[in-house]
Structures are given as structure tokens and as C-alpha cells.
Protein backbone atom coordinates (compact mmCIF):
# COMPACT_ATOMS: atom_id res chain seq x y z
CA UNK A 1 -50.33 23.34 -22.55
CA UNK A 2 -51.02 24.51 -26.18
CA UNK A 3 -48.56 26.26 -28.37
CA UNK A 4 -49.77 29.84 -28.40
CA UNK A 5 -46.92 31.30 -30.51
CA UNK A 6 -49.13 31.93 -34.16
CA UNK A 7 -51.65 33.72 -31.54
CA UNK A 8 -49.24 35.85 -29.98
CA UNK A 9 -47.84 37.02 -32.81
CA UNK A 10 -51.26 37.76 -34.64
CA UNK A 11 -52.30 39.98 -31.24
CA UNK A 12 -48.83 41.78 -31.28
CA UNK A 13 -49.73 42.56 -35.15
CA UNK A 14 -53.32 43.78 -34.22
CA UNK A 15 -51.90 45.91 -31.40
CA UNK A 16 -48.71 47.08 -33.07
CA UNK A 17 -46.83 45.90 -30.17
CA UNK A 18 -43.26 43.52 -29.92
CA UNK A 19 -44.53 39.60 -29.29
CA UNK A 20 -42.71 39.81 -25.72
CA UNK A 21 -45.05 42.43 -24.62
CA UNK A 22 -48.55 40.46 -25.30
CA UNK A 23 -50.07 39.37 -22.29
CA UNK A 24 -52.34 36.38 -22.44
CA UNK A 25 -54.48 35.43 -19.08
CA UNK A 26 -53.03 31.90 -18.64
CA UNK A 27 -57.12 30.60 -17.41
CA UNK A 28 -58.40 31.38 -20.58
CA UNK A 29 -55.53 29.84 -22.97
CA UNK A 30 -58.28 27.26 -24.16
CA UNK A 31 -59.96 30.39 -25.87
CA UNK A 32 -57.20 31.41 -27.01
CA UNK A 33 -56.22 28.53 -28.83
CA UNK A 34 -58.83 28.49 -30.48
CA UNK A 35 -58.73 31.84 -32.15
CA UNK A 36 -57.37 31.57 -35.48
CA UNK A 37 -58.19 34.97 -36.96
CA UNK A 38 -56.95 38.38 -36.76
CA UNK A 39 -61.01 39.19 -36.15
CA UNK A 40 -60.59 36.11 -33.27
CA UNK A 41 -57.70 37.72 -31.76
CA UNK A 42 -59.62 41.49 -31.47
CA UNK A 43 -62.56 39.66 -30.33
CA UNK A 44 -60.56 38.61 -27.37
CA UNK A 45 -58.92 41.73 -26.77
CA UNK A 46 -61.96 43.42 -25.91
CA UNK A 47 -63.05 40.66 -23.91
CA UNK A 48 -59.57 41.34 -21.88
CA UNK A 49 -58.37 37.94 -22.27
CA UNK A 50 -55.14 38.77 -24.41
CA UNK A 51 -54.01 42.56 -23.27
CA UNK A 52 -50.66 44.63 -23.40
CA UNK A 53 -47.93 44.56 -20.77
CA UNK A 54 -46.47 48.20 -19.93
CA UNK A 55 -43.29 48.95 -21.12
CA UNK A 56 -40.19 48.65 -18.87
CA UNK A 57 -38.54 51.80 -18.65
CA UNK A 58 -34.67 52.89 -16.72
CA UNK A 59 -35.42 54.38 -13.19
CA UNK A 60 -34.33 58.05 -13.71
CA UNK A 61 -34.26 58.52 -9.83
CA UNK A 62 -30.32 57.76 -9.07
CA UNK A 63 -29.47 60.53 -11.68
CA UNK A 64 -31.88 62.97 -10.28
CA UNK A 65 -30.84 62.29 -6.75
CA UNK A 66 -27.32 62.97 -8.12
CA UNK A 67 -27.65 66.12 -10.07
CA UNK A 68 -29.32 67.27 -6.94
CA UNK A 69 -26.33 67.16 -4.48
CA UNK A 70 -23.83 67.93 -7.13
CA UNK A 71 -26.32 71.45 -7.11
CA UNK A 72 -25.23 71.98 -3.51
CA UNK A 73 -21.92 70.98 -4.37
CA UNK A 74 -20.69 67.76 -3.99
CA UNK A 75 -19.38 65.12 -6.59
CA UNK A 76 -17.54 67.52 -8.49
CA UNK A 77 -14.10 66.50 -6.64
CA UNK A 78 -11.12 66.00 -9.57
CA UNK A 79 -11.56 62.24 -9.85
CA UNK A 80 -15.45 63.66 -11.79
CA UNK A 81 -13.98 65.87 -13.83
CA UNK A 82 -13.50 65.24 -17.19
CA UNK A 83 -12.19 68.65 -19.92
CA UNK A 84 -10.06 71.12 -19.63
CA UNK A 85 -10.59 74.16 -17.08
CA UNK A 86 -11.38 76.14 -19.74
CA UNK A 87 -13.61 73.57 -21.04
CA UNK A 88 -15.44 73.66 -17.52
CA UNK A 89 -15.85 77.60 -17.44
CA UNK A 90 -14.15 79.14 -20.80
CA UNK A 91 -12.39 82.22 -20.18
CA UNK A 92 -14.60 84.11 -22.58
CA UNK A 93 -17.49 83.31 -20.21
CA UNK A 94 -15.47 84.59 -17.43
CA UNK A 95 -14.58 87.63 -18.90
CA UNK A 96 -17.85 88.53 -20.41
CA UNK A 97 -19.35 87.92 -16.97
CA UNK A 98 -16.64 90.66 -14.91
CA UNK A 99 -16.64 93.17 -17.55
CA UNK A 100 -20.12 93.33 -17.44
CA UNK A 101 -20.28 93.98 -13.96
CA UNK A 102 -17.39 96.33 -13.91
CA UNK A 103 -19.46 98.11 -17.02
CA UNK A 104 -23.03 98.04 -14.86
CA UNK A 105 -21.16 99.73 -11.76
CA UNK A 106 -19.43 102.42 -13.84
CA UNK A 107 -22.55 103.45 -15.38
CA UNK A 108 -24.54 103.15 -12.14
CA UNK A 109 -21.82 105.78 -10.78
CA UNK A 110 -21.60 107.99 -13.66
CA UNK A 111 -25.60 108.05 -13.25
CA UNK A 112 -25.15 108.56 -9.70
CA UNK A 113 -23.16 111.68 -10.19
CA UNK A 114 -20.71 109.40 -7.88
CA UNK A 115 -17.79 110.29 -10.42
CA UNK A 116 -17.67 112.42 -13.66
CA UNK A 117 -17.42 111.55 -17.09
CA UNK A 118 -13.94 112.09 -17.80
CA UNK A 119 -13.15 109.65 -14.82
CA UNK A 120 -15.79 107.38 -15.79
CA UNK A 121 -13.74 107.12 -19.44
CA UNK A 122 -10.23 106.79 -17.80
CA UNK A 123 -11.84 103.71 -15.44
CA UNK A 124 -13.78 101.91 -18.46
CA UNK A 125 -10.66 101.93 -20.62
CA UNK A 126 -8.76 100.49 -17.25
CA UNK A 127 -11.37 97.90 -16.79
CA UNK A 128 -11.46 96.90 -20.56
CA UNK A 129 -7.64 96.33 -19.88
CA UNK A 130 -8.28 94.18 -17.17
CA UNK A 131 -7.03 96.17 -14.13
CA UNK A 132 -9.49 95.30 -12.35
CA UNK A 133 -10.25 92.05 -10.77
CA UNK A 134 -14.13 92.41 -9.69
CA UNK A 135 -16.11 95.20 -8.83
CA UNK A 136 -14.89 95.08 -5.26
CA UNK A 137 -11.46 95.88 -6.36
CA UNK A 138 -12.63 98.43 -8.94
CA UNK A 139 -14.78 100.39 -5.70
CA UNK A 140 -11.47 99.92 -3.27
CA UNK A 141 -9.40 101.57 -6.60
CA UNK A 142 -12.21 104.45 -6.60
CA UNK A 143 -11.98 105.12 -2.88
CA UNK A 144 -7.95 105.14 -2.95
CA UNK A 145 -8.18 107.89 -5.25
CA UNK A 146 -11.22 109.79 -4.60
CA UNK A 147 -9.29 113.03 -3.98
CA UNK A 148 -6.51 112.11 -7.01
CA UNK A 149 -8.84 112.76 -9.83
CA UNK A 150 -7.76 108.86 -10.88
């Protein structure tokens, strides 16, 4: 078998490809051999005899099958955890999220003519406190006092 190696490397320069990637057709390595030129080497890329091979690429399907059941819920056990708790979920996030329902029901209420203004004040500067612990416990407060003015 001939020594191919100044031919591969002249077709990986031509196609702007590594030298591991150039695929030669091993029946034709006679014409290949005798190619000597860049112009040879194009000449026998259109003819198909030297071509590219595809490049290898990492399967991405384990991670996707992965992220998909740690969507429903699984693999997140404490041996996968890596951070803080508040690195997980800061509490900023957490608050932002609660007062902002708390905020969204009070006005919904006020709007509702479900309670007046002055209460509506009284249970927004209660909520900004924290006092209340969702908007569950914020509508069981409400109820409790519905005929004690809050």
C-alpha cells in the first residue's frame, strides 16, 4: 500500500478540515497516489474519491432523558444537591413571590368591595410585615375577623 500522508494532508488543506477527518475510498488509492497537486486533489474531490467524514459529536440524549424526570421530580434527593438552600431558592425569590400574591388578593378584594380601604391598609402593612404565611392564611385571618373591623 502507498503512503498517502502528503495527499491527505493537501485534501484536509483544500477542504479546511483536520487530516483525521479526510476520507479516501481505499479502491481508488492508485489515483490517489498519483495526485500531487492541490488542483489533483480538488479534481478528485469532485470525482468523490477523497470526501469528508462527519464530525463525531457527544450523544445529548442521557442528559435530556435526565432533566426530564428530574421535571417530574426525581433525582433531586440530598446526595444531588450541591449550594446552599438559599442558593437553591433565595429567600428574596421567596418573598417577592408571597408578597405578591398577598398584594394581588388585597387589591382583588378592595376592587371587589370585599373589604374597605382602611382595612385593606391595616392588612397590606400586616402582610408587608410578614404576618401572613400565604394567601390561604391571609383569607382564614379575613374570615376570623369579618365582623371585628381587623
Amino acid at each position: 500500500m502507498t503512503d498517502l500522508k502528503n495527499q491527505r494532508r493537501l485534501a484536509a488543506e483544500v477542504m479546511d478540515i483536520g487530516v483525521n477527518r479526510v476520507w479516501m475510498n481505499p479502491e481508488s488509492s492508485k489515483d490517489i497516489a498519483v495526485a500531487l497537486t492541490r488542483e489533483d486533489v480538488r479534481k478528485l474531490i469532485e470525482e468523490g474519491k477523497v470526501g469528508k467524514r462527519a464530525i463525531k459529536g457527544i450523544s445529548r440524549g442521557r442528559v435530556r432523558k435526565a432533566k426530564e424526570t428530574r421535571a417530574y421530580g426525581h433525582r433531586k434527593g440530598h446526595g444531588s444537591r450541591s449550594g446552599a438552600k438559599g442558593a437553591r431558592r433565595p429567600k428574596k425569590e421567596m418573598w417577592m413571590k408571597k408578597i405578591r400574591a398577598l398584594r394581588s388578593l388585597l387589591s382583588e378584594l378592595r376592587e371587589n368591595k370585599t373589604i374597605e380601604v382602611s382595612t385593606y391598609r391595616k392588612l397590606y402593612a400586616k402582610a408587608k410585615g410578614g404576618e401572613y404565611r400565604s394567601r390561604a392564611h391571609l383569607k382564614s385571618h379575613i374570615e376570623q375577623t369579618k365582623g371585628k373591623g381587623v
